[in-house]
C-alpha atoms as a PDB file:
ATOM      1  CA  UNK A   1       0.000   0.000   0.000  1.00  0.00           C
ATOM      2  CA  UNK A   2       1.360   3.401  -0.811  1.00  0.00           C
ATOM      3  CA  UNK A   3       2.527   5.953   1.987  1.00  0.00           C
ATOM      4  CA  UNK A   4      -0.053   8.472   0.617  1.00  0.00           C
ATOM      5  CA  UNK A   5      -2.792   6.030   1.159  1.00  0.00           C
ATOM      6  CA  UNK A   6      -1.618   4.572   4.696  1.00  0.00           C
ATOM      7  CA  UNK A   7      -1.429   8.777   5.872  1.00  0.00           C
ATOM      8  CA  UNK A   8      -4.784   9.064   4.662  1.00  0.00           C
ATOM      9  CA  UNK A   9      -6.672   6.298   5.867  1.00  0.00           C
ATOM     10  CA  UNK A  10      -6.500   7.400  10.045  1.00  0.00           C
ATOM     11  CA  UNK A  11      -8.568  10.837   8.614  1.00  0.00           C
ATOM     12  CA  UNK A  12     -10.624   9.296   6.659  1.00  0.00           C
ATOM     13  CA  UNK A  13     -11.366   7.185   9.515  1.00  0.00           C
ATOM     14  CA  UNK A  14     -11.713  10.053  11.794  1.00  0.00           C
ATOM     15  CA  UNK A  15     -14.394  11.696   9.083  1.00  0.00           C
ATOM     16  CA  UNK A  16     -16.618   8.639   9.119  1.00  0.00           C
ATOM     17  CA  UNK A  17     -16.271   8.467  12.843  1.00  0.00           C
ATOM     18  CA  UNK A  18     -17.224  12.086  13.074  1.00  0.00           C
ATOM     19  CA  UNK A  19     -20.313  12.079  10.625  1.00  0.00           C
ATOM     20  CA  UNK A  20     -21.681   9.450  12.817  1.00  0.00           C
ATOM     21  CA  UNK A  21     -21.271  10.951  15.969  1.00  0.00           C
ATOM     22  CA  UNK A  22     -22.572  14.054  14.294  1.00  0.00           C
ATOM     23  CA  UNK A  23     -26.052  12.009  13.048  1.00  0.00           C
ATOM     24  CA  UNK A  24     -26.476  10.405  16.430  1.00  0.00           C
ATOM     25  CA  UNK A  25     -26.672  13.840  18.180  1.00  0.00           C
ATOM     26  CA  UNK A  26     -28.371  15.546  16.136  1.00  0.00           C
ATOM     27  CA  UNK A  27     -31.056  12.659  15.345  1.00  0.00           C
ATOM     28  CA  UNK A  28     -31.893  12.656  19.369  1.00  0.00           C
ATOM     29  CA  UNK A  29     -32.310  15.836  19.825  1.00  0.00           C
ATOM     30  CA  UNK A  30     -34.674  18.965  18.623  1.00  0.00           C
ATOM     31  CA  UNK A  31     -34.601  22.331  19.368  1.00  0.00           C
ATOM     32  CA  UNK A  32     -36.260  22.835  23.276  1.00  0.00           C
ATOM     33  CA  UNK A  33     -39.766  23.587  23.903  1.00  0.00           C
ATOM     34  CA  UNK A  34     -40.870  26.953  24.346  1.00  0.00           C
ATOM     35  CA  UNK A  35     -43.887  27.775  26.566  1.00  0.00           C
ATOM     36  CA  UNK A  36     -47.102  29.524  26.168  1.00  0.00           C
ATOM     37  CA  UNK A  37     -46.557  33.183  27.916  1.00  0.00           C
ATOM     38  CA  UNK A  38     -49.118  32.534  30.871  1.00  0.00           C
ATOM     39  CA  UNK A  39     -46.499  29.338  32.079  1.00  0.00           C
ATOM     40  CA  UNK A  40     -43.550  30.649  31.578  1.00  0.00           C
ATOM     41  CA  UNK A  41     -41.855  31.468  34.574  1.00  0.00           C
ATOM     42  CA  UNK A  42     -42.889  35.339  35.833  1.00  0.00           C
ATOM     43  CA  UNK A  43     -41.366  35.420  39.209  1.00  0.00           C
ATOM     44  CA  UNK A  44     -45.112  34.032  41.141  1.00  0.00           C
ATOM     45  CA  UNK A  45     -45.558  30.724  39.373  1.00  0.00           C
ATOM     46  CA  UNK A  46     -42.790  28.906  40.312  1.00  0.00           C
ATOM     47  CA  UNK A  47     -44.483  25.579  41.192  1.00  0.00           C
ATOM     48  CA  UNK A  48     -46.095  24.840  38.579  1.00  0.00           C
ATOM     49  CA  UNK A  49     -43.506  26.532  36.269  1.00  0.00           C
ATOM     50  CA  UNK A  50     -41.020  24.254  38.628  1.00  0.00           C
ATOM     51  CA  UNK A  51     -43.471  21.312  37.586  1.00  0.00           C
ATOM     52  CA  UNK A  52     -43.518  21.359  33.937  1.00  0.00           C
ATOM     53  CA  UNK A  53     -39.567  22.256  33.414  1.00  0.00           C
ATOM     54  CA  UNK A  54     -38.916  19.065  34.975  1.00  0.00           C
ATOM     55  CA  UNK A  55     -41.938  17.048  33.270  1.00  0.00           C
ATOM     56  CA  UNK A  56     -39.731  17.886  29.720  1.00  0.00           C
ATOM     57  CA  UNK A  57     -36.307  17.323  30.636  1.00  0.00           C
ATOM     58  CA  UNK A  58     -37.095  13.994  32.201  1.00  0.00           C
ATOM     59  CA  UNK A  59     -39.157  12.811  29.228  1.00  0.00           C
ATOM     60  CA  UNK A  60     -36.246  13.888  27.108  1.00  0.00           C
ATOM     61  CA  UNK A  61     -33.448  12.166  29.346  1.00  0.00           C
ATOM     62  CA  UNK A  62     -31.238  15.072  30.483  1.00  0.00           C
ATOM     63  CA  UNK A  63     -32.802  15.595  34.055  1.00  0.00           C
ATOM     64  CA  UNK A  64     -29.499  14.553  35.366  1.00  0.00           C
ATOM     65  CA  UNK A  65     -28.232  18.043  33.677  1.00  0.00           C
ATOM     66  CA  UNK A  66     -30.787  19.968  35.569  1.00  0.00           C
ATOM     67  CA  UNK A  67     -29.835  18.441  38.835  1.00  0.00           C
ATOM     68  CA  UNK A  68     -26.246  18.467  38.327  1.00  0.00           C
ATOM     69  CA  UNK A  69     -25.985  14.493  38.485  1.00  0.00           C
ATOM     70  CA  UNK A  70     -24.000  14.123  35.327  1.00  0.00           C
ATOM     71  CA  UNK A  71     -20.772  16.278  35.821  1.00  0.00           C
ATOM     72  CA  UNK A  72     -18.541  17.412  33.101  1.00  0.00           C
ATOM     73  CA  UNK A  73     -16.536  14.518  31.860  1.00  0.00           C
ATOM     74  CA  UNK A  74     -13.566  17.122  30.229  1.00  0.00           C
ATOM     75  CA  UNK A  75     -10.311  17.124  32.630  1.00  0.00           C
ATOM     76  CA  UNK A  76      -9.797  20.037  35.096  1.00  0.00           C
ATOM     77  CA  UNK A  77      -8.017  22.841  32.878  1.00  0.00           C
ATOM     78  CA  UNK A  78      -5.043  24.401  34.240  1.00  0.00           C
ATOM     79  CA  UNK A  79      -3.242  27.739  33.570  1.00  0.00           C
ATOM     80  CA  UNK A  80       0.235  25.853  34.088  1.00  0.00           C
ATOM     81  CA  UNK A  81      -0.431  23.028  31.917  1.00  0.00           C
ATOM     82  CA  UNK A  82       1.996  23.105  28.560  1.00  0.00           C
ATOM     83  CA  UNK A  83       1.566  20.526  25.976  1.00  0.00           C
ATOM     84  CA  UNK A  84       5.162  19.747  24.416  1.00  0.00           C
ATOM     85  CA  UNK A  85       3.772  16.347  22.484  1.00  0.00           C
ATOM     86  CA  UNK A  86       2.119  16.781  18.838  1.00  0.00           C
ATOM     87  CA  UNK A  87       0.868  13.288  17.609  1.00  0.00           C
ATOM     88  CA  UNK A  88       2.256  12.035  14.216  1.00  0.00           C
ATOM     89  CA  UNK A  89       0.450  11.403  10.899  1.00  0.00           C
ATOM     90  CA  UNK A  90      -0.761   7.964  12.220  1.00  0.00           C
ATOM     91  CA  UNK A  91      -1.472   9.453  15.746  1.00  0.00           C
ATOM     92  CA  UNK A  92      -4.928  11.426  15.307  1.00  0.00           C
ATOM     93  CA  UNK A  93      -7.477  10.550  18.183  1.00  0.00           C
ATOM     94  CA  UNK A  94     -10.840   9.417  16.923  1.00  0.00           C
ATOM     95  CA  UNK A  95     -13.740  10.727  18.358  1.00  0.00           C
ATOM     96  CA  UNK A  96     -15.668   8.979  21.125  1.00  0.00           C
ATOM     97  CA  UNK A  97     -17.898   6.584  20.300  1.00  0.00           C
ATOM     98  CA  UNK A  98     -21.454   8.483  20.417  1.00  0.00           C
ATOM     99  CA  UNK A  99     -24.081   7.622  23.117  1.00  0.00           C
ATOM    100  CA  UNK A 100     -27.463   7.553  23.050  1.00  0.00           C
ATOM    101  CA  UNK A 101     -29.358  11.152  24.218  1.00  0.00           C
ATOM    102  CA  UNK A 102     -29.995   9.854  27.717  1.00  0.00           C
ATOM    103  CA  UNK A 103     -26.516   8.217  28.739  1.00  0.00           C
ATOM    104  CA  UNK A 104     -25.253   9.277  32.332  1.00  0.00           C
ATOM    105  CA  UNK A 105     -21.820   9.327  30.700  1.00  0.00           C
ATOM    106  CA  UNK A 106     -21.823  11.092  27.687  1.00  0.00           C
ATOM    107  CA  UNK A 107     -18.199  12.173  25.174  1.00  0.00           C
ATOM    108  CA  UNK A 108     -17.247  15.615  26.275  1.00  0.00           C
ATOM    109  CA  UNK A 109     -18.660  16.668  23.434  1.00  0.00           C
ATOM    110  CA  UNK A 110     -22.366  15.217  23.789  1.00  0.00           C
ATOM    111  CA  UNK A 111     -21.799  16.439  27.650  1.00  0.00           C
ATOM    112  CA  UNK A 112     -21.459  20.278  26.375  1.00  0.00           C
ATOM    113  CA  UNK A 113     -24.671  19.921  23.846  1.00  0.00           C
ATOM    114  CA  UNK A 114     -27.091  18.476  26.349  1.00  0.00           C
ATOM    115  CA  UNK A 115     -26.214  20.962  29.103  1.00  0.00           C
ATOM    116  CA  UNK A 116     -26.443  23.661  26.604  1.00  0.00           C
ATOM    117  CA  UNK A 117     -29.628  22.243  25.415  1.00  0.00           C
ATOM    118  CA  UNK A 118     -31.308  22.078  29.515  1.00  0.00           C
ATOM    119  CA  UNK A 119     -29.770  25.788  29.511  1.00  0.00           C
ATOM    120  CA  UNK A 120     -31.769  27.271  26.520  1.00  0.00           C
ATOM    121  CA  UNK A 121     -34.753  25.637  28.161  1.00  0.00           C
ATOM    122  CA  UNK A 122     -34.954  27.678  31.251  1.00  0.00           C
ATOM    123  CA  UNK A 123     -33.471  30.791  29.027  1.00  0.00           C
ATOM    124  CA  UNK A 124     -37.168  30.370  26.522  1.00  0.00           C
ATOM    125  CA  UNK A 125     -39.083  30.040  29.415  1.00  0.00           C
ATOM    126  CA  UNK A 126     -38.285  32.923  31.704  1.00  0.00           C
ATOM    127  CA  UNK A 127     -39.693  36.076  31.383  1.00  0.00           C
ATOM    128  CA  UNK A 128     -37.471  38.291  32.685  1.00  0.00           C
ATOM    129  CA  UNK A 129     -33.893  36.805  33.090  1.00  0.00           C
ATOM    130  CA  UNK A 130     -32.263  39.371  34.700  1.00  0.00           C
ATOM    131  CA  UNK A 131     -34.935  40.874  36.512  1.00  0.00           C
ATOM    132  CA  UNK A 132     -35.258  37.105  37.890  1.00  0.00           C
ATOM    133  CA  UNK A 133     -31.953  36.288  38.835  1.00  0.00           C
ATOM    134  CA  UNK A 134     -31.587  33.605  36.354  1.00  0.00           C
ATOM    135  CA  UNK A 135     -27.349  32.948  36.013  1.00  0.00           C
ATOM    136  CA  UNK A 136     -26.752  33.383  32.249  1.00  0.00           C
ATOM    137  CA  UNK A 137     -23.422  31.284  32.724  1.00  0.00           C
ATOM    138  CA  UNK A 138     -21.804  28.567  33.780  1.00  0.00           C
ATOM    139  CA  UNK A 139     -23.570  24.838  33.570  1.00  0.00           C
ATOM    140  CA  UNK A 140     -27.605  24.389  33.228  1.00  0.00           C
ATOM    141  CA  UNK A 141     -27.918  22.852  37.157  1.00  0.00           C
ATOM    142  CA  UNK A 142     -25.850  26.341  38.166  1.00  0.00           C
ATOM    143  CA  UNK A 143     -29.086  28.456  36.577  1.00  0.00           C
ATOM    144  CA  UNK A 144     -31.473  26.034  37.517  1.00  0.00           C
ATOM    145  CA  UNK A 145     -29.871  26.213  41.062  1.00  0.00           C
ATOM    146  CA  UNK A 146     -29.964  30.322  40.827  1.00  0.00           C
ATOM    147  CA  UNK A 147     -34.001  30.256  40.928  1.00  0.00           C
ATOM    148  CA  UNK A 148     -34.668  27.695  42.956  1.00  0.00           C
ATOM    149  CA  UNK A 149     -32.514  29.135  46.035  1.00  0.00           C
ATOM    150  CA  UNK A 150     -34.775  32.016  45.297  1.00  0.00           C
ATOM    151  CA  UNK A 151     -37.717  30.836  44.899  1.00  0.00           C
ATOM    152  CA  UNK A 152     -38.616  27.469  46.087  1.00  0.00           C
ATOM    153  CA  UNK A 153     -39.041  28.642  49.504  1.00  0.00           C
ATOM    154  CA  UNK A 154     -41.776  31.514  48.779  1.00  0.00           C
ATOM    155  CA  UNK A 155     -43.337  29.551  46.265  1.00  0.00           C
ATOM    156  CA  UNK A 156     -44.032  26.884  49.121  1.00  0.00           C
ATOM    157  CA  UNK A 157     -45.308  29.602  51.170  1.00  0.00           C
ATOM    158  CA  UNK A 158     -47.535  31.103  47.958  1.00  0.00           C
ATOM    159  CA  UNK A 159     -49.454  27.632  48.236  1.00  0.00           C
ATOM    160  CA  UNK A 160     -50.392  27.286  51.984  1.00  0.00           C
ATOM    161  CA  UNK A 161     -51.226  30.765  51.548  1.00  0.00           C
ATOM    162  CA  UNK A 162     -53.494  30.111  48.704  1.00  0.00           C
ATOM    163  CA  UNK A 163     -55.223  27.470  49.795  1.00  0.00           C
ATOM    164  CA  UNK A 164     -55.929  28.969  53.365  1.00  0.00           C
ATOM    165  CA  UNK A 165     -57.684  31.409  51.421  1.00  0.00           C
ATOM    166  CA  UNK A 166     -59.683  28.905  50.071  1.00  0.00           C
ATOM    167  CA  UNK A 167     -60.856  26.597  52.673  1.00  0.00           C
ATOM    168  CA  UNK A 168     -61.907  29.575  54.728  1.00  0.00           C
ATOM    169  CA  UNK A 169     -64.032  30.981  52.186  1.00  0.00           C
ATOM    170  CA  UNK A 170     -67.701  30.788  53.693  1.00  0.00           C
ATOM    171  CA  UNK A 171     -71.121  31.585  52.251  1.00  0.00           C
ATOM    172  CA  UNK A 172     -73.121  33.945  54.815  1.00  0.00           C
ATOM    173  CA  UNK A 173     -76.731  34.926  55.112  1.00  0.00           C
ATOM    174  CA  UNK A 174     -77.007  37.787  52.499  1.00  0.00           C
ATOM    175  CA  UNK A 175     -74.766  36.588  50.347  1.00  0.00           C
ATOM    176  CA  UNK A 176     -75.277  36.099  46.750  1.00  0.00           C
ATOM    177  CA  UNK A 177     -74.881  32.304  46.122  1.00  0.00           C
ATOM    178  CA  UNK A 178     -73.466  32.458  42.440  1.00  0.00           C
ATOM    179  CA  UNK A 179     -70.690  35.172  43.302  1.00  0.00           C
ATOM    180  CA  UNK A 180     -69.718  32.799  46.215  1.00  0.00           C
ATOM    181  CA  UNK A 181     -69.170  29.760  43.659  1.00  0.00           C
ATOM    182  CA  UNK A 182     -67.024  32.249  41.251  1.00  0.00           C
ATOM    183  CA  UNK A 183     -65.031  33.406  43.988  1.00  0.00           C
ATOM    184  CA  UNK A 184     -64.716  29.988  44.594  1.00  0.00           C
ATOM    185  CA  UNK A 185     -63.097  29.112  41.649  1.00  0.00           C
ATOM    186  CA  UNK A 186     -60.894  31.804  41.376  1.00  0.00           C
ATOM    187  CA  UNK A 187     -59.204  30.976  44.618  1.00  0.00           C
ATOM    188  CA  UNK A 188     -59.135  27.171  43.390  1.00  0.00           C
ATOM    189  CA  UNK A 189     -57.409  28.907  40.088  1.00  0.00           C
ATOM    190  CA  UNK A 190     -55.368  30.451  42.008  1.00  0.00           C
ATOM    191  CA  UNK A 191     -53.856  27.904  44.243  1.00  0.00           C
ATOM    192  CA  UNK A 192     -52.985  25.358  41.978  1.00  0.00           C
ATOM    193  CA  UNK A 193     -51.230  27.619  40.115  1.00  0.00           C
ATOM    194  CA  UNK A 194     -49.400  28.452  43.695  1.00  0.00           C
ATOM    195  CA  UNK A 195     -48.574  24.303  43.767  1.00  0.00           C
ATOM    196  CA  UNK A 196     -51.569  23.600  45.892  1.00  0.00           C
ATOM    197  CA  UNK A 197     -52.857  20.807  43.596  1.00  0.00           C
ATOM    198  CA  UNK A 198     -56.350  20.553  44.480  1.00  0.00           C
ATOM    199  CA  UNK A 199     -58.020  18.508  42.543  1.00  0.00           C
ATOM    200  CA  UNK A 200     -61.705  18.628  41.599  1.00  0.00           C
ATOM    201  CA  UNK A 201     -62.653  16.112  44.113  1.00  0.00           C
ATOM    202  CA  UNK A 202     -61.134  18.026  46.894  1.00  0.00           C
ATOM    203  CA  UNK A 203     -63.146  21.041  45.747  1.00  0.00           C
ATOM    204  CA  UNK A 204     -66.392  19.328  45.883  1.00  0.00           C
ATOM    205  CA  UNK A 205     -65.872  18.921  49.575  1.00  0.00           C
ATOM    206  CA  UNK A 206     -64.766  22.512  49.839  1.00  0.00           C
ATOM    207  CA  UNK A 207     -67.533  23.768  48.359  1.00  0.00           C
ATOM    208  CA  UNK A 208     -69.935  21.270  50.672  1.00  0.00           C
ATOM    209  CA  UNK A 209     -68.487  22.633  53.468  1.00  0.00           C
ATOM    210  CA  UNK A 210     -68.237  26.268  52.601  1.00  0.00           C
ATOM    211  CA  UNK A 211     -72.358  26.409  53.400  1.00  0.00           C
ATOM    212  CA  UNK A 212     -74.169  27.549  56.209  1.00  0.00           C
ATOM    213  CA  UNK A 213     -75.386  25.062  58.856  1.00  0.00           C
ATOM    214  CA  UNK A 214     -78.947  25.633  57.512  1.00  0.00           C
ATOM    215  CA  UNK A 215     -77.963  24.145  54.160  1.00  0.00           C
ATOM    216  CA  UNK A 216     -77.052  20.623  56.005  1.00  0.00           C
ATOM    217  CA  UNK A 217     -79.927  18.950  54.788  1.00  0.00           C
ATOM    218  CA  UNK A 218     -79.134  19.139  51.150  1.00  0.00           C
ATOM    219  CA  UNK A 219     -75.382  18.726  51.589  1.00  0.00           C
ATOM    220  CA  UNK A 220     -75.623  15.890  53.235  1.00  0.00           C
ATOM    221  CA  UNK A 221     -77.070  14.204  49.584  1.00  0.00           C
ATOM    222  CA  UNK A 222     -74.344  16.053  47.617  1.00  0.00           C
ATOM    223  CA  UNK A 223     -71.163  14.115  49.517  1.00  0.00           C
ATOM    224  CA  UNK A 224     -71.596  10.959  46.826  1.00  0.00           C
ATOM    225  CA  UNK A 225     -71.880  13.447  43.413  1.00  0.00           C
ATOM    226  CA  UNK A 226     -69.021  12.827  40.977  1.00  0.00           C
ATOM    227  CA  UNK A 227     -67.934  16.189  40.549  1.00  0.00           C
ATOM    228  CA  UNK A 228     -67.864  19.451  41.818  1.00  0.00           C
ATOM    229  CA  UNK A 229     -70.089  20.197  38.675  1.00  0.00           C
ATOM    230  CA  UNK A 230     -72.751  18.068  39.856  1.00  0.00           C
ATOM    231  CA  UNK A 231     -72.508  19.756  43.567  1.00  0.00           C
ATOM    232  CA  UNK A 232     -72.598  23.270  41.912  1.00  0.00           C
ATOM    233  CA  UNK A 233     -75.626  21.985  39.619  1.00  0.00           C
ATOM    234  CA  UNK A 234     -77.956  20.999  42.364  1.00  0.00           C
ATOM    235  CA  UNK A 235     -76.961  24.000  44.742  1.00  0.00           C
ATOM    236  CA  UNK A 236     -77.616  26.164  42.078  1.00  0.00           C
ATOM    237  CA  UNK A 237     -81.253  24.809  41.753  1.00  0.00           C
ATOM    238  CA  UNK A 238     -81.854  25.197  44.970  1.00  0.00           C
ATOM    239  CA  UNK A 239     -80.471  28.422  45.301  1.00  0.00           C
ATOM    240  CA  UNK A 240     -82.615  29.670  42.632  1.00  0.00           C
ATOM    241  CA  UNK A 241     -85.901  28.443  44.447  1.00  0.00           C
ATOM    242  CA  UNK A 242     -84.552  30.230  47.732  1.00  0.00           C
ATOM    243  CA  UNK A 243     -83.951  33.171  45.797  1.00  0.00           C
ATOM    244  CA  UNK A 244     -87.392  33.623  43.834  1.00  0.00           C
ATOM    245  CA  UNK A 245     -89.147  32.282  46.460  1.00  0.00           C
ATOM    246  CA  UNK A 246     -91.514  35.104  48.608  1.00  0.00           C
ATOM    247  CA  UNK A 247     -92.712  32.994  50.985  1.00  0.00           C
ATOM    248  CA  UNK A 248     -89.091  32.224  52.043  1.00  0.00           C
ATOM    249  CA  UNK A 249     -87.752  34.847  54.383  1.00  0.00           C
ATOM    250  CA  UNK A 250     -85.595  32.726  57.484  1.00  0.00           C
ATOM    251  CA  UNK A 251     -83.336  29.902  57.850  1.00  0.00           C
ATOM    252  CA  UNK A 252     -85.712  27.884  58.758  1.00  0.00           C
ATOM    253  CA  UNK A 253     -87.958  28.484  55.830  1.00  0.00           C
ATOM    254  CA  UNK A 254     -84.719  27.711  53.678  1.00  0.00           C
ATOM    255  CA  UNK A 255     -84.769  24.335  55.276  1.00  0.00           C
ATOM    256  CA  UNK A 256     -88.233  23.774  54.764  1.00  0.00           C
ATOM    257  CA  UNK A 257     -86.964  24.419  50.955  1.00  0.00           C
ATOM    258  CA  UNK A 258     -84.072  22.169  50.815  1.00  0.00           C
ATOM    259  CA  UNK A 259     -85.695  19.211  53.221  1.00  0.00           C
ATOM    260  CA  UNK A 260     -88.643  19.167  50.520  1.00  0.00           C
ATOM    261  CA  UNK A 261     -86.657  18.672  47.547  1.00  0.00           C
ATOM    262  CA  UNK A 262     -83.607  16.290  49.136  1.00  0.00           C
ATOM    263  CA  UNK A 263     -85.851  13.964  50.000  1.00  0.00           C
ATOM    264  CA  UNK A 264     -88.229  14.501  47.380  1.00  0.00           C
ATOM    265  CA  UNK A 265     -91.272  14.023  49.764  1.00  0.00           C
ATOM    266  CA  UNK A 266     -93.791  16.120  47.134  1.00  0.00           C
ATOM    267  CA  UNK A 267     -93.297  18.961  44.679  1.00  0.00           C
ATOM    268  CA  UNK A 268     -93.943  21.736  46.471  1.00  0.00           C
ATOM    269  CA  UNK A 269     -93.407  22.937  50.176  1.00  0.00           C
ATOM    270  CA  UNK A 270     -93.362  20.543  52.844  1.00  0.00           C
ATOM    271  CA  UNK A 271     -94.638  21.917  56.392  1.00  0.00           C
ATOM    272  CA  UNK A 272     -91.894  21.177  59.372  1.00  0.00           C
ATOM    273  CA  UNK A 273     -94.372  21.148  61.968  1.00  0.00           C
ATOM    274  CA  UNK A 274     -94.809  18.007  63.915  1.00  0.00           C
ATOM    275  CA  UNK A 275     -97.913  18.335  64.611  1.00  0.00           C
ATOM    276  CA  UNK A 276     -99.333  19.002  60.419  1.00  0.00           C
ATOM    277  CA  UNK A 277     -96.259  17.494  57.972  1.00  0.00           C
ATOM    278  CA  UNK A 278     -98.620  17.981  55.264  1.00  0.00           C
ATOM    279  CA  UNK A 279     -97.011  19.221  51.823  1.00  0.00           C
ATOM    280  CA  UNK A 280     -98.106  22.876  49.561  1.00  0.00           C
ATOM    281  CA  UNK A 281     -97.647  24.950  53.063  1.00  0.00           C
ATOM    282  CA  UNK A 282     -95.139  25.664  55.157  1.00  0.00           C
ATOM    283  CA  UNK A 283     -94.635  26.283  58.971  1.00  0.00           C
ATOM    284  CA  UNK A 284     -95.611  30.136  58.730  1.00  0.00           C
ATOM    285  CA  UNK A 285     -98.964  29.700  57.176  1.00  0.00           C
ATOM    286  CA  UNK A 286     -99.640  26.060  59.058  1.00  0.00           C
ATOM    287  CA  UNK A 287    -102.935  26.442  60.769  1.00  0.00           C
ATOM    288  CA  UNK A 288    -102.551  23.550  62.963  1.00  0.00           C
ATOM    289  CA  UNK A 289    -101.083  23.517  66.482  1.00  0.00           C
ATOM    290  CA  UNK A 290     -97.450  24.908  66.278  1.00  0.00           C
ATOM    291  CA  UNK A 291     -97.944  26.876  63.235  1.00  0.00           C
ATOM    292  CA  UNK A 292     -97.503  30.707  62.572  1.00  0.00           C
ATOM    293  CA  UNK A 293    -101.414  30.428  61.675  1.00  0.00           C
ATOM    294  CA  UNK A 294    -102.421  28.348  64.968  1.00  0.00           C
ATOM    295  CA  UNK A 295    -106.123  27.743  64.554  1.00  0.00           C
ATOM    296  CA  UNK A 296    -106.942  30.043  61.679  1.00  0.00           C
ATOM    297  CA  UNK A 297    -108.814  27.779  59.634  1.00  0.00           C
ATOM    298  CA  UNK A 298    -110.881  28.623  57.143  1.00  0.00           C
ATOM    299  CA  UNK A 299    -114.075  28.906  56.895  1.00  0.00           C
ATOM    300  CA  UNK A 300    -114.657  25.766  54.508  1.00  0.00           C
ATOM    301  CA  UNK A 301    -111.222  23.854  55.414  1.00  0.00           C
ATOM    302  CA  UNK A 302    -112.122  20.111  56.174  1.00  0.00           C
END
């Protein structure tokens, strides 16, 4: 074989070696997800922000670069270090073998790409990286570090914050019923957004027990419904009837109300005296013994 084929054949050999590494990377990986502007990160959403950063890099492999497990396989540099040796014609390192996009020991090259890669993901999806402390340098765990030091702390604060405000949000007499379920679900909105993550089943209970004692009656069928769209359904009905109802002035009317459609016991109003318990009257205008009418009968009742 000729000397000008022998020199040649280590760089060809390199090229090949090179392509492929070249194809692997690049096959494995695409360019990082960019967020919608309401979840990017804004300085007050850093749970759920926190949440969905590490939902993509551990789907794509690299969450070891976001919690600094996979450290920099390149040597220590140092300023002293003077390289005297030059390798010969036949001498020319080949490049590592490549490794697939998740490997917890990646070429020094692949090592550089994916951190880069973790780095542009929190750089997209920041707002304001300055404002926000985010550190523009050094490795992606070292950024990813710089906000949660920061903010992990007052974001866990944010969400037992949040959802105190929540569970202590009651409905009082004179309240309007509808604005009570709206602020409801704004404070729900709000808390999972905090990190709270409350989920609809937990609301349904919330909303049960936001109600006034009078309400018991009816809450007390509600406990079983599938959804906190059911519960608001069936309030809402009877909400309605409270609230276009006359006849219905006290707390204890409103449970005349609610006991006569729970339990279904006839269509219309259901008298809570014990001494009548007849239905289409209620306590107020019960004639019987007991009643807010006490022996006013009419002239032709029978």
């Amino acid at each position: 074989m000729e000397l000008q084929t022998l020199l040649a054949l280590p760089l060809s050999l390199a090229t090949h070696k090179a392509h492929i590494t070249h194809h692997k990377m690049s096959s494995s990986n695409t360019n990082p997800p960019i967020f919608a502007d309401t979840k990017k990160f804004n300085g007050t959403n850093f749970a759920t922000w926190e949440l969905l950063i590490v939902i993509v890099v551990t789907s794509c492999g690299v969450l070891g670069y976001l919690q600094g497990d996979i450290p920099n396989p390149a040597p220590p540099t140092s300023s002293t270090t003077i390289l005297t040796y030059t390798p010969g014609p036949l001498e020319i390192p080949l490049p590592d073998d490549p490794t697939q996009w998740y490997s917890t020991k990646p070429s020094i090259a692949e090592w550089a790409m994916h951190d880069a890669w973790v780095h542009v993901l929190l750089l997209y999806n920041t707002k304001n990286l300055i404002g926000l402390g985010l550190k523009l340098d050094g490795t992606a765990a070292e950024a990813w570090n710089s906000l949660t030091s920061q903010y992990k702390i007052s974001s866990d604060l944010a969400t037992i914050t949040t959802q105190c405000n929540l569970r202590t949000t009651t409905f009082a007499d004179g309240n309007d019923f509808p604005t009570h379920i709206s602020n409801l679900h704004t404070k729900w909105a709000v808390a999972n957004s905090a990190g709270a993550k409350i989920s609809d089943t937990n609301f349904h209970m919330i909303i049960l027990s936001s109600l006034l004692v009078s309400w018991d009656s009816i809450v007390g069928t509600l406990y079983e419904a599938k959804s906190s769209a059911d519960v608001i359904s069936w309030l809402m009905i009877h909400w309605n009837r409270i609230d276009h109802s006359k006849s219905v002035t006290n707390p204890s009317s409103v449970v005349t109300v609610l006991q006569a459609n729970a339990k279904q016991a006839c269509n219309q109003l259901q008298c809570t005296n014990t001494n009548c318990g007849h239905c289409r009257h209620t306590i107020t205008n019960c004639y019987w013994k007991g009643g807010g009418k006490e022996g006013q009968f009419p002239a032709d009742f029978r």
